[in-house]
Protein backbone atom coordinates (compact mmCIF):
# COMPACT_ATOMS: atom_id res chain seq x y z
CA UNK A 1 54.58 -48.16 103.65
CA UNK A 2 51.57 -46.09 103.95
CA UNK A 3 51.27 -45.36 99.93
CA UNK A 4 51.78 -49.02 99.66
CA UNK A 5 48.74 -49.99 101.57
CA UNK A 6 46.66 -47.23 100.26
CA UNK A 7 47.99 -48.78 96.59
CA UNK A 8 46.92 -52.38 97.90
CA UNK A 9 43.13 -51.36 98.41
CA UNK A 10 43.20 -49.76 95.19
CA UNK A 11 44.19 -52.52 93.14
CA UNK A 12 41.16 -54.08 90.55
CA UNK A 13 40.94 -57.37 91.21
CA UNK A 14 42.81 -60.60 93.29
CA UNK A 15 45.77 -61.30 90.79
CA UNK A 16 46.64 -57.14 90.98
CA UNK A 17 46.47 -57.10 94.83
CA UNK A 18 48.60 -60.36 94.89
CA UNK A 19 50.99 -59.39 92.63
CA UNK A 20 51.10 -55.76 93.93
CA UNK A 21 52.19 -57.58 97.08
CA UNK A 22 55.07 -59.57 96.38
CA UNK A 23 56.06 -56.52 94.13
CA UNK A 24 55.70 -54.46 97.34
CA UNK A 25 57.87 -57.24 99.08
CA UNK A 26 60.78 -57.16 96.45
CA UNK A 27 61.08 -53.10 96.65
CA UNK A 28 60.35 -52.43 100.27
CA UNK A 29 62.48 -55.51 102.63
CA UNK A 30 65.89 -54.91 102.59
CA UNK A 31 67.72 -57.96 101.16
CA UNK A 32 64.65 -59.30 99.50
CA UNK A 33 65.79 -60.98 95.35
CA UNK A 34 62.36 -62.51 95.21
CA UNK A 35 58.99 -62.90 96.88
CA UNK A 36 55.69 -65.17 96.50
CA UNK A 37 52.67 -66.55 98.00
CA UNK A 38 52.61 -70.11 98.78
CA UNK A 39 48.62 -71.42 99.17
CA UNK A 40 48.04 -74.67 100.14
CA UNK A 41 45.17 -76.78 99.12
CA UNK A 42 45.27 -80.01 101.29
CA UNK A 43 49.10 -80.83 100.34
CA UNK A 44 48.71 -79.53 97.00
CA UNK A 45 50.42 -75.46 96.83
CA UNK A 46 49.69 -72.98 94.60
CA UNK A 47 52.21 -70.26 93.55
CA UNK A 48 50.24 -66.99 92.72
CA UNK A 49 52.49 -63.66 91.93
CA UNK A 50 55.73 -65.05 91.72
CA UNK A 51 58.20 -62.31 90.99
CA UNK A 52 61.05 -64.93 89.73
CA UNK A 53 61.44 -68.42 88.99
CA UNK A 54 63.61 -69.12 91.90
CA UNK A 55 59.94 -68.85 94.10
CA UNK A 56 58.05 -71.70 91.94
CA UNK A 57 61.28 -73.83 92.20
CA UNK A 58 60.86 -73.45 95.74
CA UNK A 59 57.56 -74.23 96.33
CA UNK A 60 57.32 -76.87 93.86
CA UNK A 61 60.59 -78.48 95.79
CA UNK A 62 58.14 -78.20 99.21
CA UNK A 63 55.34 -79.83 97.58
CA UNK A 64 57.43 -82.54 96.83
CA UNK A 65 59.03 -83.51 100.06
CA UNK A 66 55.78 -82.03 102.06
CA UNK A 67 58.09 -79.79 104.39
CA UNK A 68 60.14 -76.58 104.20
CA UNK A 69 59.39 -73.28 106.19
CA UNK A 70 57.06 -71.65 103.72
CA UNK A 71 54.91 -74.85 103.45
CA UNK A 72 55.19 -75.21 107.43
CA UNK A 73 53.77 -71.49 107.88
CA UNK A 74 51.29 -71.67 104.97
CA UNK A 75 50.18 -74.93 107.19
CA UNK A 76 49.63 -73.05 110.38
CA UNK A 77 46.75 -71.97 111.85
CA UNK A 78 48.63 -69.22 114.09
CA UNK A 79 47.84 -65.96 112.47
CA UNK A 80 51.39 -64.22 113.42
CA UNK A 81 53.38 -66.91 113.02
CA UNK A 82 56.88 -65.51 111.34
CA UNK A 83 60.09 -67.52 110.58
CA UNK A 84 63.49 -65.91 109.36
CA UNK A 85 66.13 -68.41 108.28
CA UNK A 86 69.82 -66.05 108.02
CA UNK A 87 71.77 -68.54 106.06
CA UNK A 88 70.50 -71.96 104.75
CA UNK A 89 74.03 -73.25 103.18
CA UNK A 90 74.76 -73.33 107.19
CA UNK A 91 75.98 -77.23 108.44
CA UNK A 92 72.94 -77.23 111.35
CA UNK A 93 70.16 -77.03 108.48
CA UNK A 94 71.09 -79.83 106.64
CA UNK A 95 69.27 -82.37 109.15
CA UNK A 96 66.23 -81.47 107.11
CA UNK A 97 65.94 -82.58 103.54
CA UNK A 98 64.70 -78.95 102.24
CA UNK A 99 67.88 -77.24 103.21
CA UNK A 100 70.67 -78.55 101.29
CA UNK A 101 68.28 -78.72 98.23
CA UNK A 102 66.68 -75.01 98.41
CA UNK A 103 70.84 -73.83 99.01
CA UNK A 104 71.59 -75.45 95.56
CA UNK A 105 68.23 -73.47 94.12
CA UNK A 106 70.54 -70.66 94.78
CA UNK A 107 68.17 -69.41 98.10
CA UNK A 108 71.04 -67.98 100.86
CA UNK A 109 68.24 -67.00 103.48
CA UNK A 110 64.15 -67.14 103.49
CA UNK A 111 61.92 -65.07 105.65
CA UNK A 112 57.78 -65.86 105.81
CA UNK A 113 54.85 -64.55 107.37
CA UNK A 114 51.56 -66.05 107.68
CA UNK A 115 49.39 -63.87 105.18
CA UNK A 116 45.56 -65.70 105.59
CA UNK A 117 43.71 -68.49 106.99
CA UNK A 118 40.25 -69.38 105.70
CA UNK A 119 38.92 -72.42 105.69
CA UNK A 120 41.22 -75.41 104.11
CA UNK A 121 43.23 -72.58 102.26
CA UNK A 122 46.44 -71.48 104.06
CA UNK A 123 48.61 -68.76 102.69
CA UNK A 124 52.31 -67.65 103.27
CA UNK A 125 53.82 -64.77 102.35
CA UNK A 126 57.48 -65.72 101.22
CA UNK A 127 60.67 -63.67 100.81
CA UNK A 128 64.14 -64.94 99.28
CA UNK A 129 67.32 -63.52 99.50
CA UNK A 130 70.06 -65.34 96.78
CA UNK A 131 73.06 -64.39 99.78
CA UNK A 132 73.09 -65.78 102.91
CA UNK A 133 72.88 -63.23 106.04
CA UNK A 134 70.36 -60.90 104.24
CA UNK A 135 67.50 -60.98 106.49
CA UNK A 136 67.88 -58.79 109.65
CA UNK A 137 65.30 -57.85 112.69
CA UNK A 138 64.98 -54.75 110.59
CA UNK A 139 63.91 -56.81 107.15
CA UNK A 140 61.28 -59.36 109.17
CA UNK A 141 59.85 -55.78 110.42
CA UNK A 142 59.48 -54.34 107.36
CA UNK A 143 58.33 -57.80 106.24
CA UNK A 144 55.58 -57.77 109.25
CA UNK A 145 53.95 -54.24 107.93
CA UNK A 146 54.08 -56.06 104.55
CA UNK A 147 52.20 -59.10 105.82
CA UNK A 148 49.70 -57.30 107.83
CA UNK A 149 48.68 -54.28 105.23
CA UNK A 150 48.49 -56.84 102.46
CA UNK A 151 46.10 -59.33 104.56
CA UNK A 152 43.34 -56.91 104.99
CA UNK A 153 43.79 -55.70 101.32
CA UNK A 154 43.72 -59.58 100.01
CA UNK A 155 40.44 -60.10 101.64
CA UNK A 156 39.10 -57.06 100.99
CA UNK A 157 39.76 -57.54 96.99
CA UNK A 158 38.29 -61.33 97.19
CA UNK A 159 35.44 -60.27 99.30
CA UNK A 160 34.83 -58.14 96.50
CA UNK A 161 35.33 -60.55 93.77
CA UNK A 162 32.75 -62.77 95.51
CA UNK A 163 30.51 -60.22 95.26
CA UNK A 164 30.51 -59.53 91.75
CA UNK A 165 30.65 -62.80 90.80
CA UNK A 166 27.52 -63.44 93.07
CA UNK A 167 25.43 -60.46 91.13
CA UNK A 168 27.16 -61.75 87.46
CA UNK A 169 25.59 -65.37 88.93
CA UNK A 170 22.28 -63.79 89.78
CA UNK A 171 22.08 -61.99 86.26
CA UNK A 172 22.64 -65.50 83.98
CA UNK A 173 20.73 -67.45 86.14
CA UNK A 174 17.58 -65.09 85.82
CA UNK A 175 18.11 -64.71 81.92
CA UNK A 176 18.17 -68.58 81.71
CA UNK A 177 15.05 -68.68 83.35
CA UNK A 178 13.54 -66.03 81.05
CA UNK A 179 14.95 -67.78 78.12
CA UNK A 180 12.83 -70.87 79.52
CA UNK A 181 9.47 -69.16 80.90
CA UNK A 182 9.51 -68.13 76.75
CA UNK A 183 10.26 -71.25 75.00
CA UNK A 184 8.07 -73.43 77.55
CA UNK A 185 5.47 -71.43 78.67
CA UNK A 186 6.60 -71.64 81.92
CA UNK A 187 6.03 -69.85 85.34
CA UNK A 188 8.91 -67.98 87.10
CA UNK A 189 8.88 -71.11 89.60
CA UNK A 190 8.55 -73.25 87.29
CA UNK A 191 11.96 -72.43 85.27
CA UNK A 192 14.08 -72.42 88.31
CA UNK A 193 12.57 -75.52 88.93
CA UNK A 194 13.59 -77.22 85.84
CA UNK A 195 17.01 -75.82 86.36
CA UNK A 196 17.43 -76.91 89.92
CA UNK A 197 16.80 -80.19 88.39
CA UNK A 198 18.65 -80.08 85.38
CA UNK A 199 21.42 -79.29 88.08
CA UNK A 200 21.15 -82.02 90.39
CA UNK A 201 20.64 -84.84 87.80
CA UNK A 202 23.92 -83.82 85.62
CA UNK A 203 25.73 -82.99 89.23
CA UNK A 204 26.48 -79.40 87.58
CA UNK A 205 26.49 -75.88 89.41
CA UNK A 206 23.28 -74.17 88.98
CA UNK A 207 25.17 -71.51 87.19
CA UNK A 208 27.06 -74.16 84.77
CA UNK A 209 23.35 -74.91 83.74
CA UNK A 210 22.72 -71.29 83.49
CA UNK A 211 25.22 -70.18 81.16
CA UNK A 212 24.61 -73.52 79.25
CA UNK A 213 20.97 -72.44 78.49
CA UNK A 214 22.06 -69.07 78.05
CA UNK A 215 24.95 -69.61 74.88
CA UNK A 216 22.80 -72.47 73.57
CA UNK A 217 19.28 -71.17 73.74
CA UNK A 218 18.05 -73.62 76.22
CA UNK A 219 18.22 -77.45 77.07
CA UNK A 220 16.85 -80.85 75.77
């Protein structure tokens, strides 16, 4: 567990941390066939680092009825919140209309953990077993340490993608404005100011403009 966090923080980028994680999930919990990260977006869910199929067909089959246990915890606001489900072909789960559908996926038992919360996007980190009675105290444990460790590395890789993609933004933005100080005569206040403009009148990003001016030379 301890090389697996220290592998976490030293993966290049979001997509590597995430799928470093539900990698970690498949060869570390006991029981586990399959893992993913369910993200909601409003009622829309994302399905980033799948390690089989069986983990889109679930989430897509969430999406669609707007319940189930991973899109339940990804909706949560309660950082620690944990389910376990032992066997879902049992007779008592079948008063809710993801059961008897996610059974005939071919899931036997689910475990998730609440991974983030930030802003509208919820995530839940989501393990699936294709037996029933896989998950033990020992698994949603092991599961925990997973969740927790793979939290702080998450933000830590997209607090660092935010931060490169803030300097890549600063960089085209001030060659756009070069490229327009040149071909205008223009003052350093001046260019951003045409850009700002540009930006509000076309309801575009100010770095949409940017790179616009920047591949074609500059604007009409």
């Amino acid at each position: 567990m301890v090389a697996m966090a220290r592998d976490l923080l030293a993966q290049d980028s979001v997509d590597a941390t995430l799928e470093r994680i539900t990698s970690s999930a498949v060869e570390l919990v006991e029981g586990c066939d399959a893992a993913g990260i369910l993200v909601l977006q409003g009622r829309k869910v994302r399905t980033p680092a799948p390690t089989d199929d069986l983990v889109i067909d679930s989430d897509r089959l969430q999406e669609r009825l707007g319940e189930g246990p991973c899109f339940d915890t990804a909706r949560s606001s309660v950082r620690e919140r944990v389910f376990r489900i032992p066997d879902l072909t049992g007779q008592q789960l079948h008063r809710t209309a993801f059961a008897p559908q996610a059974s005939r996926l071919g899931i036997g038992s689910m475990m998730g953990f609440l991974l983030f919360t930030e802003d509208e996007d919820f995530g839940a980190l989501n393990l699936y077993s294709r037996k029933p009675g896989m998950f033990t105290e020992a698994s949603e444990l092991a599961g925990w340490l997973l969740a927790s460790h793979a939290a702080v590395a998450f933000s830590s890789a997209r607090t660092h993608a935010q931060l490169e993609q803030a300097v890549a933004t600063r960089h085209v933005i001030g060659e756009a404005m070069g490229i327009l100080m040149g071909s205008r005569r223009l003052t350093e206040e001046e260019a951003f100011d045409v850009l700002r403009r540009y930006s509000q009148e076309r309801n575009l990003k100010l770095r949409e403009v940017a790179r616009m001016i920047c591949e074609q030379g500059g604007i009409d």
